[in-house]
PDB file of N, CA and C in Angstrom:
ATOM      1  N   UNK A   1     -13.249  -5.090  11.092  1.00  0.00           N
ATOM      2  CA  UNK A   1     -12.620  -3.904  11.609  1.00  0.00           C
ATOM      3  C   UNK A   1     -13.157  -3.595  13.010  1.00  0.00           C
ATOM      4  N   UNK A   2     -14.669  -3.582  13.121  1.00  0.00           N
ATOM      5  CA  UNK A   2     -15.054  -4.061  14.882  1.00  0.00           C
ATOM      6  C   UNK A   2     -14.149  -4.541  15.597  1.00  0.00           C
ATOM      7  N   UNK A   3     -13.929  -6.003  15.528  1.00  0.00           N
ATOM      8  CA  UNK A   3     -13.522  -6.511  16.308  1.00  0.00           C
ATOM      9  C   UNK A   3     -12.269  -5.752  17.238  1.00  0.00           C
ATOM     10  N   UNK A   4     -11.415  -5.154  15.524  1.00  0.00           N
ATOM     11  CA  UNK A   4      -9.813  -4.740  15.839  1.00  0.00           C
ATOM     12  C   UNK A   4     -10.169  -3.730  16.534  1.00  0.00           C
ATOM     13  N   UNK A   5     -11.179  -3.004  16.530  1.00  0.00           N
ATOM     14  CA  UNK A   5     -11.188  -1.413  17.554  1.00  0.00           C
ATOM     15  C   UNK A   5     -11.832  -1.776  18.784  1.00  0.00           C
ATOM     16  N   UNK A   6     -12.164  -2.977  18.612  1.00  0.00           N
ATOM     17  CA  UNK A   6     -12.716  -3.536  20.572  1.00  0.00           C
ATOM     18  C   UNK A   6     -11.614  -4.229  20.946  1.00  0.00           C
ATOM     19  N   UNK A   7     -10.784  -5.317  20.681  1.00  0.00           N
ATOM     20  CA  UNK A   7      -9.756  -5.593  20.987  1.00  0.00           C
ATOM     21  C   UNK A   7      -8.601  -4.756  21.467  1.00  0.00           C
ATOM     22  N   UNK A   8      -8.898  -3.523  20.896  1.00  0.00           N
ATOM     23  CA  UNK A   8      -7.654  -2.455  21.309  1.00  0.00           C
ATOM     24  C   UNK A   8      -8.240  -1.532  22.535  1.00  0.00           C
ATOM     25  N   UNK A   9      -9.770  -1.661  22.953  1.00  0.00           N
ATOM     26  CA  UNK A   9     -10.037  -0.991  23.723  1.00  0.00           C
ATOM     27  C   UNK A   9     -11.161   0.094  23.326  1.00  0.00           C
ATOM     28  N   UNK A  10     -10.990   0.396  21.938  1.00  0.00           N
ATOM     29  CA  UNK A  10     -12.131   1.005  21.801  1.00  0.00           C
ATOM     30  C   UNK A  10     -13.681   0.617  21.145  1.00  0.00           C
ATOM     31  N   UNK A  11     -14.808   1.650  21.210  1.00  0.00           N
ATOM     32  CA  UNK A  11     -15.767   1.637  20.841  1.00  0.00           C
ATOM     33  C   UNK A  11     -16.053   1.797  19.266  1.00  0.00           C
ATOM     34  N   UNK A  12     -16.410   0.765  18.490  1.00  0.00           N
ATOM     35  CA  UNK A  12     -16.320   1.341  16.737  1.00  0.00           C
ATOM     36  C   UNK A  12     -17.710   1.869  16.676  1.00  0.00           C
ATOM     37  N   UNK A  13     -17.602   2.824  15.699  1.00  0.00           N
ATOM     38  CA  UNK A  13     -18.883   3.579  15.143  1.00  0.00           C
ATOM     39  C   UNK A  13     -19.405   2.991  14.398  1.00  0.00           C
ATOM     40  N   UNK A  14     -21.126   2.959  14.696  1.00  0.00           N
ATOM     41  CA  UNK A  14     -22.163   2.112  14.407  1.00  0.00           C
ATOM     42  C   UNK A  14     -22.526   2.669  13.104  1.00  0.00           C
ATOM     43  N   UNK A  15     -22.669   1.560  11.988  1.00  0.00           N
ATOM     44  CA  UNK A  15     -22.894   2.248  10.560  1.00  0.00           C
ATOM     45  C   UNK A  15     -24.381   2.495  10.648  1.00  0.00           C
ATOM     46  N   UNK A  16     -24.686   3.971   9.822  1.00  0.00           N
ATOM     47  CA  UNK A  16     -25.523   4.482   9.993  1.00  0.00           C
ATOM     48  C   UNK A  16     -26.477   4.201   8.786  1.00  0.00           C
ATOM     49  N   UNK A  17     -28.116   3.970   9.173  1.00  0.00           N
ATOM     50  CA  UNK A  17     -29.040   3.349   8.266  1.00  0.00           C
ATOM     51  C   UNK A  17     -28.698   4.187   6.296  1.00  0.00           C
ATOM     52  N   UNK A  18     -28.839   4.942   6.331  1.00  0.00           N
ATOM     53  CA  UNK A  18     -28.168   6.002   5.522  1.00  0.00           C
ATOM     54  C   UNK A  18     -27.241   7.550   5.680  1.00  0.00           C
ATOM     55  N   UNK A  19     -26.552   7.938   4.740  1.00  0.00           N
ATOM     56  CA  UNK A  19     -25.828   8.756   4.612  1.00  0.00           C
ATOM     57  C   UNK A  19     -26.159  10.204   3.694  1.00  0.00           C
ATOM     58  N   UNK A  20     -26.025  11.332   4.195  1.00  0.00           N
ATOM     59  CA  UNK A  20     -26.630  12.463   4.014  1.00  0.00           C
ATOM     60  C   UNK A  20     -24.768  12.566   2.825  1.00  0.00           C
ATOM     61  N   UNK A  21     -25.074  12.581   1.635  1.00  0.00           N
ATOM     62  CA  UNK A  21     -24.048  13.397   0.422  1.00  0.00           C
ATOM     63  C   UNK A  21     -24.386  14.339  -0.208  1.00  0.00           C
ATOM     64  N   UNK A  22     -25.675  15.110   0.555  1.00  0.00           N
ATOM     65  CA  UNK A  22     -25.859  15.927  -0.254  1.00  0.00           C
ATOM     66  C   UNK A  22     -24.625  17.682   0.035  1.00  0.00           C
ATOM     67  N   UNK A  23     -23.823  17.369   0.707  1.00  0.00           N
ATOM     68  CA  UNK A  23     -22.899  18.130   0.549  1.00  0.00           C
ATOM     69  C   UNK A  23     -22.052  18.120  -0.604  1.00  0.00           C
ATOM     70  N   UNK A  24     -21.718  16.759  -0.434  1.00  0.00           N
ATOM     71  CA  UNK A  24     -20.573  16.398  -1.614  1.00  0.00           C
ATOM     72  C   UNK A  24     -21.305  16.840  -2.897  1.00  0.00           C
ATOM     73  N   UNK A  25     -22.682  16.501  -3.257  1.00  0.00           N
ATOM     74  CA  UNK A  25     -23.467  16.768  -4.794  1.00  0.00           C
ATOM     75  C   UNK A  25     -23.573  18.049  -4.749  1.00  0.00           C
ATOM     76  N   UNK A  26     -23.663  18.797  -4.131  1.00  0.00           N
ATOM     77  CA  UNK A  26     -23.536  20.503  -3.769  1.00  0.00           C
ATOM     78  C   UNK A  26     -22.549  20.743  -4.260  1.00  0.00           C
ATOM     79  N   UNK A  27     -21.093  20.698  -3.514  1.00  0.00           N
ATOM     80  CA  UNK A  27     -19.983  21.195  -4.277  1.00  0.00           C
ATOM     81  C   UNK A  27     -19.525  20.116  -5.495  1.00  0.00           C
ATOM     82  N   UNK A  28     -20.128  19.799  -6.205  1.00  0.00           N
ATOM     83  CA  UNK A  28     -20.027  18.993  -7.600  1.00  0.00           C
ATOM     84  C   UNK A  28     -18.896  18.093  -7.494  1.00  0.00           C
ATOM     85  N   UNK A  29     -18.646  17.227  -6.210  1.00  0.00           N
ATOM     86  CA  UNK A  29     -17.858  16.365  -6.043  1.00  0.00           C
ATOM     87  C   UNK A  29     -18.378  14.964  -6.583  1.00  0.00           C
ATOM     88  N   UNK A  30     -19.201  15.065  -7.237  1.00  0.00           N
ATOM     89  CA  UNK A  30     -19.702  13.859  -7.690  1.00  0.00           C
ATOM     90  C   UNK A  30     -21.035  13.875  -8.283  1.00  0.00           C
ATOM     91  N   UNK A  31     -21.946  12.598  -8.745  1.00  0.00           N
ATOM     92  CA  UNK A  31     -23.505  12.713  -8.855  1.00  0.00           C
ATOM     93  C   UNK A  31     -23.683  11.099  -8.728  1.00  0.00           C
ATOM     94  N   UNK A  32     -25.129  10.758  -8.839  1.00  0.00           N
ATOM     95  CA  UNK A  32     -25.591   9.511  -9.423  1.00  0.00           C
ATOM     96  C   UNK A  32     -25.829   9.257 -10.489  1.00  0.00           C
ATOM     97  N   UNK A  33     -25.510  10.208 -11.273  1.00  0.00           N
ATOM     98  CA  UNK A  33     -26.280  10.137 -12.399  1.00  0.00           C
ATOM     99  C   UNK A  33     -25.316   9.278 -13.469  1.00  0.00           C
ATOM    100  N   UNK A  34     -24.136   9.183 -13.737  1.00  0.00           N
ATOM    101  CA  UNK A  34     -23.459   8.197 -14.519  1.00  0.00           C
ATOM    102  C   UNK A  34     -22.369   7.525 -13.892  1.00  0.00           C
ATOM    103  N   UNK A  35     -21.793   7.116 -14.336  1.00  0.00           N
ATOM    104  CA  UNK A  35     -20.811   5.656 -14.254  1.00  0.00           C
ATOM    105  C   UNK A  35     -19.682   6.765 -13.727  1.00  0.00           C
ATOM    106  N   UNK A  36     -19.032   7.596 -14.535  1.00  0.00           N
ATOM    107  CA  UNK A  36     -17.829   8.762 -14.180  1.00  0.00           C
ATOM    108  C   UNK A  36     -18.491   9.443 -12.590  1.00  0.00           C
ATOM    109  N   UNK A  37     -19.658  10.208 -12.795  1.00  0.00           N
ATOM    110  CA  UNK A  37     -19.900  10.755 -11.591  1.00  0.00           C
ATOM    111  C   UNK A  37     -20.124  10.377 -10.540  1.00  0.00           C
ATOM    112  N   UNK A  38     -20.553   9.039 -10.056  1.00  0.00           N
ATOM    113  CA  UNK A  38     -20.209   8.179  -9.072  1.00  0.00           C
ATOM    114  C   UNK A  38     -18.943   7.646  -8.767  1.00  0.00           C
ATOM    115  N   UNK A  39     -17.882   7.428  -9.567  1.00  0.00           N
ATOM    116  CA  UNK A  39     -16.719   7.211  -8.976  1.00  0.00           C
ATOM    117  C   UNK A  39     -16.049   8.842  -8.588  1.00  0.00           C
ATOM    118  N   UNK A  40     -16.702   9.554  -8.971  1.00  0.00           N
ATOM    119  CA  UNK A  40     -16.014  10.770  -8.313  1.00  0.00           C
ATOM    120  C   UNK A  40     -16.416  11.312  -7.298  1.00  0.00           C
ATOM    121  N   UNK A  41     -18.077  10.661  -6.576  1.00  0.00           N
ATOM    122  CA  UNK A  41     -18.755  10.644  -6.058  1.00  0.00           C
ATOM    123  C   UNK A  41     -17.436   9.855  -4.791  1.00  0.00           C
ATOM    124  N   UNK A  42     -17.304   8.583  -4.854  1.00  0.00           N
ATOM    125  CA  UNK A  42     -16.569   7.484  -4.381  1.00  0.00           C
ATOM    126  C   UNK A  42     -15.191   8.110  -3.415  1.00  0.00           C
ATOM    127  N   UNK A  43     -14.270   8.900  -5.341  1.00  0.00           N
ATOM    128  CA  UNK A  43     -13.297   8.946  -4.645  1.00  0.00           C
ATOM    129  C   UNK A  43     -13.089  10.126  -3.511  1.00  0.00           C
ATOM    130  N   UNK A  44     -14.318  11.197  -3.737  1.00  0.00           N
ATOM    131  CA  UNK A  44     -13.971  12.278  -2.479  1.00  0.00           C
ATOM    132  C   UNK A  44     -14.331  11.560  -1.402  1.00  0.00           C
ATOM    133  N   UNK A  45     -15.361  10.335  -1.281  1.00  0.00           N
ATOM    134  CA  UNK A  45     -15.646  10.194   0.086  1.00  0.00           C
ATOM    135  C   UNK A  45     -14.092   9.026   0.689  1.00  0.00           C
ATOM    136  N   UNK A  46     -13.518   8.609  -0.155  1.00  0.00           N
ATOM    137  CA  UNK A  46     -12.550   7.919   0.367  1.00  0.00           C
ATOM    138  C   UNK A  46     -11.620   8.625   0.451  1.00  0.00           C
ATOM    139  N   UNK A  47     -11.224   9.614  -0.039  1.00  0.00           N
ATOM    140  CA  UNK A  47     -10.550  10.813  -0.078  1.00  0.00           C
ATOM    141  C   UNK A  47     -10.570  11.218   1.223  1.00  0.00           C
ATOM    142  N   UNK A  48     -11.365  12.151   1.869  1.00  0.00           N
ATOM    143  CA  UNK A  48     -12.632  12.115   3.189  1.00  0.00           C
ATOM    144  C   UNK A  48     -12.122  11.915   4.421  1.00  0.00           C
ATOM    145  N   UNK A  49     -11.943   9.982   3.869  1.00  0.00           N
ATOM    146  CA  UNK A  49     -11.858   8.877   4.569  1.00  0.00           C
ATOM    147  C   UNK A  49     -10.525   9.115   5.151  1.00  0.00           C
ATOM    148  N   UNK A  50      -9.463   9.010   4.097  1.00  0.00           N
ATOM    149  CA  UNK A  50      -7.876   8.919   4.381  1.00  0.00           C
ATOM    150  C   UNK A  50      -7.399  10.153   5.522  1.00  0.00           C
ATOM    151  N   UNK A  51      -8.110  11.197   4.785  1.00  0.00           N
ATOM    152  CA  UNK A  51      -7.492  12.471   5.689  1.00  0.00           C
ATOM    153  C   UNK A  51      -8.339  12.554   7.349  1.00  0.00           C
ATOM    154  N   UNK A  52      -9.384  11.692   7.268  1.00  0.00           N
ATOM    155  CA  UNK A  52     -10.182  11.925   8.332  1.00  0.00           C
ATOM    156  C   UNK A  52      -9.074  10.968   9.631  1.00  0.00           C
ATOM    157  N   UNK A  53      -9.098   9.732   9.086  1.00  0.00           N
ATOM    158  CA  UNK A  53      -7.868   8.878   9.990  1.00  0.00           C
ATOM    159  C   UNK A  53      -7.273   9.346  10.209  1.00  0.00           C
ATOM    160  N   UNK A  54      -6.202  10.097   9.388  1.00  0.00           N
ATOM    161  CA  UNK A  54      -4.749  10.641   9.425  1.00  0.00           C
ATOM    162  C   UNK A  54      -4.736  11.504  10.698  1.00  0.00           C
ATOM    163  N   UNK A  55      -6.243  12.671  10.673  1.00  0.00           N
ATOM    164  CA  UNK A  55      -6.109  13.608  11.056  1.00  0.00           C
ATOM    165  C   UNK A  55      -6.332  12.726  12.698  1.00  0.00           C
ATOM    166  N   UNK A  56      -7.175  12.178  13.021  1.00  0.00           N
ATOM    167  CA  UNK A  56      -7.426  11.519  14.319  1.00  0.00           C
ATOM    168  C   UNK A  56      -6.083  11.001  14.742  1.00  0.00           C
ATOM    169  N   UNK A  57      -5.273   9.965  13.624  1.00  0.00           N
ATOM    170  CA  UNK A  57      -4.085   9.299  14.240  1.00  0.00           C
ATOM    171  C   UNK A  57      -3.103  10.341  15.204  1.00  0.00           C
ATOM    172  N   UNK A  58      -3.446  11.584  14.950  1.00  0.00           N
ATOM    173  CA  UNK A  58      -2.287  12.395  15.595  1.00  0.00           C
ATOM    174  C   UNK A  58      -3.096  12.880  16.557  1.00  0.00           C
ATOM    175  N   UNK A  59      -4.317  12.206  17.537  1.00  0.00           N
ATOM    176  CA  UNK A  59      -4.890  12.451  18.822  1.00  0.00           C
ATOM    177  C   UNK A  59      -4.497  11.729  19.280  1.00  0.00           C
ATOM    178  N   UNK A  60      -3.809  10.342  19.076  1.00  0.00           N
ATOM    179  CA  UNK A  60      -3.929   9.426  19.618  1.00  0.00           C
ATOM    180  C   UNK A  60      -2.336   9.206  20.228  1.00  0.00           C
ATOM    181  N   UNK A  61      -2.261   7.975  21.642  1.00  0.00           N
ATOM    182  CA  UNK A  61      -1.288   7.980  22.515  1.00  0.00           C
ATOM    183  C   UNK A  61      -1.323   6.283  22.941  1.00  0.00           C
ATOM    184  N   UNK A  62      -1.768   5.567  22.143  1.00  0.00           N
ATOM    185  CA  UNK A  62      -1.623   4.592  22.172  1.00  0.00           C
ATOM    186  C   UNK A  62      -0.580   4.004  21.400  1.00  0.00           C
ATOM    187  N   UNK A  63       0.407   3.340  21.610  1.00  0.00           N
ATOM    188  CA  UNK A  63       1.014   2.226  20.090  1.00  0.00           C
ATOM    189  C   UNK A  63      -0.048   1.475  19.078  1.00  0.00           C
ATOM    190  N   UNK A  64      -0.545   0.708  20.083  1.00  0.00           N
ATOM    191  CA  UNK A  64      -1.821  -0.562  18.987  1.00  0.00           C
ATOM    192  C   UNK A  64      -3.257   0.462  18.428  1.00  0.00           C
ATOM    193  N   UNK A  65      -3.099   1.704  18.772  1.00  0.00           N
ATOM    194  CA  UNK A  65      -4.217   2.616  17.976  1.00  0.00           C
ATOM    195  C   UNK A  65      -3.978   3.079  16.860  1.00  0.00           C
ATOM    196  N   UNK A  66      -2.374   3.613  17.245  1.00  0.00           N
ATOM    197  CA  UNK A  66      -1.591   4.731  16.319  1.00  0.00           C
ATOM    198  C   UNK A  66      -1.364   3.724  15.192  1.00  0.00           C
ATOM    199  N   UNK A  67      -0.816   2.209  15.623  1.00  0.00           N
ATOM    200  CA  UNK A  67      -0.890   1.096  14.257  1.00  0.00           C
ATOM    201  C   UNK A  67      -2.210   0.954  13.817  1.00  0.00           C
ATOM    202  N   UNK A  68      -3.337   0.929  14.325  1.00  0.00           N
ATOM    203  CA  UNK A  68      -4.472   0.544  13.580  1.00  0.00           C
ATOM    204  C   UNK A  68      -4.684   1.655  12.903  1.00  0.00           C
ATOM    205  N   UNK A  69      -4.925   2.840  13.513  1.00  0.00           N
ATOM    206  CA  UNK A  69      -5.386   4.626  12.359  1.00  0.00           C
ATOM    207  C   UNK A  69      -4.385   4.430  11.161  1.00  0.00           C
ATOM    208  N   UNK A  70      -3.016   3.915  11.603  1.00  0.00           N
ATOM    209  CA  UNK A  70      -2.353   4.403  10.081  1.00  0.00           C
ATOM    210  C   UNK A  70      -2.689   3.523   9.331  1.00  0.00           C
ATOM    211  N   UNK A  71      -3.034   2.157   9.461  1.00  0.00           N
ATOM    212  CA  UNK A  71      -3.219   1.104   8.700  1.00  0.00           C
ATOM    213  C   UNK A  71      -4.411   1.439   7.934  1.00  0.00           C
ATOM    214  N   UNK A  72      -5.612   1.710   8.508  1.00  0.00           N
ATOM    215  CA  UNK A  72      -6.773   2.185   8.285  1.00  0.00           C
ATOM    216  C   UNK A  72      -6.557   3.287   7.224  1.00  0.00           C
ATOM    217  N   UNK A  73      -5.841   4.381   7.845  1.00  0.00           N
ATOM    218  CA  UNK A  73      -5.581   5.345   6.813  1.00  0.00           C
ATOM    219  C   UNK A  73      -5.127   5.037   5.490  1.00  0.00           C
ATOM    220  N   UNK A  74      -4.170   3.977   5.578  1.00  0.00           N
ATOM    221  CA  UNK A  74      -3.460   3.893   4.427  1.00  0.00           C
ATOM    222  C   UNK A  74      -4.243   3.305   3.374  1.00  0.00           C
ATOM    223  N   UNK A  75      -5.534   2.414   4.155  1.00  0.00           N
ATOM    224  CA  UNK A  75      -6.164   1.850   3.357  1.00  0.00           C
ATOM    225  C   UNK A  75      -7.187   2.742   2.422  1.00  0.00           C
ATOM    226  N   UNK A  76      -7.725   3.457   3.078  1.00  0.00           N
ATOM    227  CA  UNK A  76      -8.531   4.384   2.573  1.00  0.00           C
ATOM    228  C   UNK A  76      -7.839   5.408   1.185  1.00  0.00           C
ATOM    229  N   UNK A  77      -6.550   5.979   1.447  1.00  0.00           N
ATOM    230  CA  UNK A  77      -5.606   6.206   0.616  1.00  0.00           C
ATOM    231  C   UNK A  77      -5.693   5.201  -0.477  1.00  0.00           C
ATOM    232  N   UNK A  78      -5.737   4.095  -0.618  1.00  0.00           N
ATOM    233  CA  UNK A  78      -5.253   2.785  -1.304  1.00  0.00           C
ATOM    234  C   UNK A  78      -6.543   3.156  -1.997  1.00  0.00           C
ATOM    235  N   UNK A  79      -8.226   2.939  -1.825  1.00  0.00           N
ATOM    236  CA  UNK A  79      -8.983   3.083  -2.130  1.00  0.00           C
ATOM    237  C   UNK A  79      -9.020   4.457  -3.018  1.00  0.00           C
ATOM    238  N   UNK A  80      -8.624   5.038  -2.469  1.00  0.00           N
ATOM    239  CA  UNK A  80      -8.549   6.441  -3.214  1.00  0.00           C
ATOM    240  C   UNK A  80      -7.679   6.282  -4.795  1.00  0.00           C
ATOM    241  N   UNK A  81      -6.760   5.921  -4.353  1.00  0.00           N
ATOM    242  CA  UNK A  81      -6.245   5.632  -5.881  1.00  0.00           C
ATOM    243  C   UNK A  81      -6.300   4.435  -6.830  1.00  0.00           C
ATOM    244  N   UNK A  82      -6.695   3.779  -6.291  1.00  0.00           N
ATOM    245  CA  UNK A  82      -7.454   2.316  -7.007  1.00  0.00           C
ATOM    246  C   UNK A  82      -8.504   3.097  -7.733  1.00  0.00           C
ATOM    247  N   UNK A  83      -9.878   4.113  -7.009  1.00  0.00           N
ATOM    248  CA  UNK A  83     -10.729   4.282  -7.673  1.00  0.00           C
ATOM    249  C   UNK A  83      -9.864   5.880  -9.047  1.00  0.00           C
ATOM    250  N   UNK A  84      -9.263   6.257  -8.554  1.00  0.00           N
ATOM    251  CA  UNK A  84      -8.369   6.981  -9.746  1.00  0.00           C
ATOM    252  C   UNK A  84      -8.072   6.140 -10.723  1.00  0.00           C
ATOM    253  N   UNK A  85      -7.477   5.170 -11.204  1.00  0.00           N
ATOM    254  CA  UNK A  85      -6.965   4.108 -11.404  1.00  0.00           C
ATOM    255  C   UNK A  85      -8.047   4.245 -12.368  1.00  0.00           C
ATOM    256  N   UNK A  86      -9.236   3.265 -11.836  1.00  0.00           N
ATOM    257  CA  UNK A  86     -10.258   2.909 -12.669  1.00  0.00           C
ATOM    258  C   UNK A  86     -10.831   4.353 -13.541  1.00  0.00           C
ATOM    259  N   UNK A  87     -10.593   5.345 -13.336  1.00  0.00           N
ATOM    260  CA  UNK A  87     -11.296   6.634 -13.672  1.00  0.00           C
ATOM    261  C   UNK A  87     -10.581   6.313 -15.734  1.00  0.00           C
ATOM    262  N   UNK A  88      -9.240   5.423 -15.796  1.00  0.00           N
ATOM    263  CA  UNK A  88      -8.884   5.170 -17.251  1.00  0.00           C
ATOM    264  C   UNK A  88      -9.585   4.152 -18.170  1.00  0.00           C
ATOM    265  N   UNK A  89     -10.262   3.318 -17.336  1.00  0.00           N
ATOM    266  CA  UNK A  89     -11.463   2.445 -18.337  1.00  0.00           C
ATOM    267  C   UNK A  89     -12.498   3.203 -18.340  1.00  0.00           C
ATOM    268  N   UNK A  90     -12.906   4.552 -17.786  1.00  0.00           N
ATOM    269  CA  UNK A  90     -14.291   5.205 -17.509  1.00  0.00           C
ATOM    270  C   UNK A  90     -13.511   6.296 -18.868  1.00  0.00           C
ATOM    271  N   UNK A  91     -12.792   6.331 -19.514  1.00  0.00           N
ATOM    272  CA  UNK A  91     -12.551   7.153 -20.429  1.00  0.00           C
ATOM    273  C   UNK A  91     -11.890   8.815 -20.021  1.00  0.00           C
ATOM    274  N   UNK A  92     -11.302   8.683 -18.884  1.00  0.00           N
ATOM    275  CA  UNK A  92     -11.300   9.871 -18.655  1.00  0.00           C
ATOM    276  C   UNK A  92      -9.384   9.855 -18.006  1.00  0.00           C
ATOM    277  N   UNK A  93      -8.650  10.236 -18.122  1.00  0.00           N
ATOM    278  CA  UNK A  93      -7.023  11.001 -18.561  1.00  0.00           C
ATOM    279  C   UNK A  93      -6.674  11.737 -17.530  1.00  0.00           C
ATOM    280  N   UNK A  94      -5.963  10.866 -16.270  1.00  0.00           N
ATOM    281  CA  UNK A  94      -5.859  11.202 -15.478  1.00  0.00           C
ATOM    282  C   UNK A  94      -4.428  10.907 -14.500  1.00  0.00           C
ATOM    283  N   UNK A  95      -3.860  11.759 -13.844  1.00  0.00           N
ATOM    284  CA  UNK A  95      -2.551  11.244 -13.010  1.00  0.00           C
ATOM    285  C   UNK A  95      -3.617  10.343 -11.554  1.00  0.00           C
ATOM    286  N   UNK A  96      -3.240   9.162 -11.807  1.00  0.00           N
ATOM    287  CA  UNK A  96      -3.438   8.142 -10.767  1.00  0.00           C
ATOM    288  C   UNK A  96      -2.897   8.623  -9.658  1.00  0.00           C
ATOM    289  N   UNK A  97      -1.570   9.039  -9.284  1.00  0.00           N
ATOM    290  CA  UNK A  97      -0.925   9.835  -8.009  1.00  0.00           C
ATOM    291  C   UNK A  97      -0.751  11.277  -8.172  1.00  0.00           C
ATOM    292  N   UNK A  98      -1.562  11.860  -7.939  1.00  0.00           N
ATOM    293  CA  UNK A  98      -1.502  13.288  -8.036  1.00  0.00           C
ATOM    294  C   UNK A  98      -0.501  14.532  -7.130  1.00  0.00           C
ATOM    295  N   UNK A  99      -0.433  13.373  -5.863  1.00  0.00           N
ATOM    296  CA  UNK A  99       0.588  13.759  -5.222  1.00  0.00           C
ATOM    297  C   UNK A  99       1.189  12.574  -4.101  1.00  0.00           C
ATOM    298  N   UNK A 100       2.513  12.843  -3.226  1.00  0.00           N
ATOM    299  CA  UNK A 100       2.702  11.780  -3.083  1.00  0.00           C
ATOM    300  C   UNK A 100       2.030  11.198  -1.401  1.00  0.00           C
ATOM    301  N   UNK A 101       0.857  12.029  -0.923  1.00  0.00           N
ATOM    302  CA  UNK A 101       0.247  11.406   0.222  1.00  0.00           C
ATOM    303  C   UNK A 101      -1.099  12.425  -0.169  1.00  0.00           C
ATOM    304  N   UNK A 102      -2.449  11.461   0.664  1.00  0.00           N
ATOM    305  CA  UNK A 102      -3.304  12.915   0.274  1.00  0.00           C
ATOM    306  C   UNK A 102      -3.537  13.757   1.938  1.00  0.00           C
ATOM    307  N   UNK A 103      -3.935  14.636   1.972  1.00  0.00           N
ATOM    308  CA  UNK A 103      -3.938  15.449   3.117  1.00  0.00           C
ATOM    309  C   UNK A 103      -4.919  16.767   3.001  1.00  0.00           C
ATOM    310  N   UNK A 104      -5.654  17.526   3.847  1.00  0.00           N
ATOM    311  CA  UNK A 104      -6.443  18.323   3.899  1.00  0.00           C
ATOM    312  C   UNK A 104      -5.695  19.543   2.652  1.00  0.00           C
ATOM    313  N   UNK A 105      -4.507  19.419   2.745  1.00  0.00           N
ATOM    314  CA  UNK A 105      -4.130  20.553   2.049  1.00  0.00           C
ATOM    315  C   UNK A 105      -3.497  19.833   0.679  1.00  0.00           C
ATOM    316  N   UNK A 106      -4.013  19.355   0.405  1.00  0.00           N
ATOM    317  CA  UNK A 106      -3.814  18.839  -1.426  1.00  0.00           C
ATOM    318  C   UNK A 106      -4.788  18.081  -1.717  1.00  0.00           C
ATOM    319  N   UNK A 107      -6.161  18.017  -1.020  1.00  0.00           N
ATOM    320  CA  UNK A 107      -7.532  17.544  -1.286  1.00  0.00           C
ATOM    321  C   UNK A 107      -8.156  17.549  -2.669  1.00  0.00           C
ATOM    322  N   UNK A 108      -7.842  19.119  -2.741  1.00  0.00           N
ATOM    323  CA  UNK A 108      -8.362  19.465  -4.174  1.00  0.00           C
ATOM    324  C   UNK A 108      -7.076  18.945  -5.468  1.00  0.00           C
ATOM    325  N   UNK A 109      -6.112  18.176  -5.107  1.00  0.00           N
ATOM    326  CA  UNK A 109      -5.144  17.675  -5.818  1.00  0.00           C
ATOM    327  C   UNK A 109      -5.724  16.099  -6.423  1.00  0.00           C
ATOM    328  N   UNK A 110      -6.871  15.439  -5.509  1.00  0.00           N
ATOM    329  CA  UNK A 110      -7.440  14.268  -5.454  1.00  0.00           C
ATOM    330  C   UNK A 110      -8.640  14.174  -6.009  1.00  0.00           C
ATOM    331  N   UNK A 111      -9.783  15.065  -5.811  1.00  0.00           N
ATOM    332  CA  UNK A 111     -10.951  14.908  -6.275  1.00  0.00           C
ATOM    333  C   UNK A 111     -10.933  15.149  -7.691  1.00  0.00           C
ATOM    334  N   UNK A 112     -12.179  14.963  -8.115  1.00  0.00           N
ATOM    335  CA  UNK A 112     -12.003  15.997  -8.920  1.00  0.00           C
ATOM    336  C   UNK A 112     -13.668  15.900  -9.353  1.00  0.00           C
ATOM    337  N   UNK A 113     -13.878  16.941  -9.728  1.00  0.00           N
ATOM    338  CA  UNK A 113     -15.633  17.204  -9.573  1.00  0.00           C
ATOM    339  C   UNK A 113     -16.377  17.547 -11.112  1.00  0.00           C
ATOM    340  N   UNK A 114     -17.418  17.438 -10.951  1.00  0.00           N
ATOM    341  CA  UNK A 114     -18.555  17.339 -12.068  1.00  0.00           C
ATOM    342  C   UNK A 114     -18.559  18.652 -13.443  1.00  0.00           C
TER     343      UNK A 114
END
């Protein structure tokens, strides 16, 4: 994914040694503590993920950016409901598409917490 955001001109963000979730374990978007609460852990941060692209793709004024953010986005989306998906071998009864895109304002349509 480097490569594709230097090829287009931009700078990609350097992954960071670790990641501060203690927001997400705050508002009971997840835990470490079992198999269920880590994928719920998972899906808000890919959750996160989707709306965070989305929301950038509409700064942007490039063609080959605006294709890479949505692609990106969509993927993250994809992730998002793949890990829904799996939430039915974890024993737990759930609409896989909760709605039909996710977005800041149907967030709480996606997660779902501890």
């Amino acid at each position: 994914m480097s490569s594709a955001i230097r090829s287009l001109g931009g700078t990609p963000v350097i992954a960071q040694a670790s990641y501060d979730l203690s927001g997400y374990l705050k508002k009971g978007e997840g835990n470490i503590d079992t198999d269920v609460n880590i994928a719920k852990l998972a899906l808000a941060l890919e959750t996160d993920a989707a709306i965070a692209y989305t929301q950038e793709i509409s700064r942007l004024k490039t063609p080959a950016l605006i294709t890479a953010g949505a692609s990106i986005s969509s993927t993250e989306a994809s992730h998002a409901t793949a890990i829904r998906a799996a939430f039915k071998s974890l024993g737990v009864n759930l609409q896989v598409l909760p709605t039909a895109f996710v977005s800041a304002q149907n967030r709480d349509r996606w997660i779902l917490t501890v």
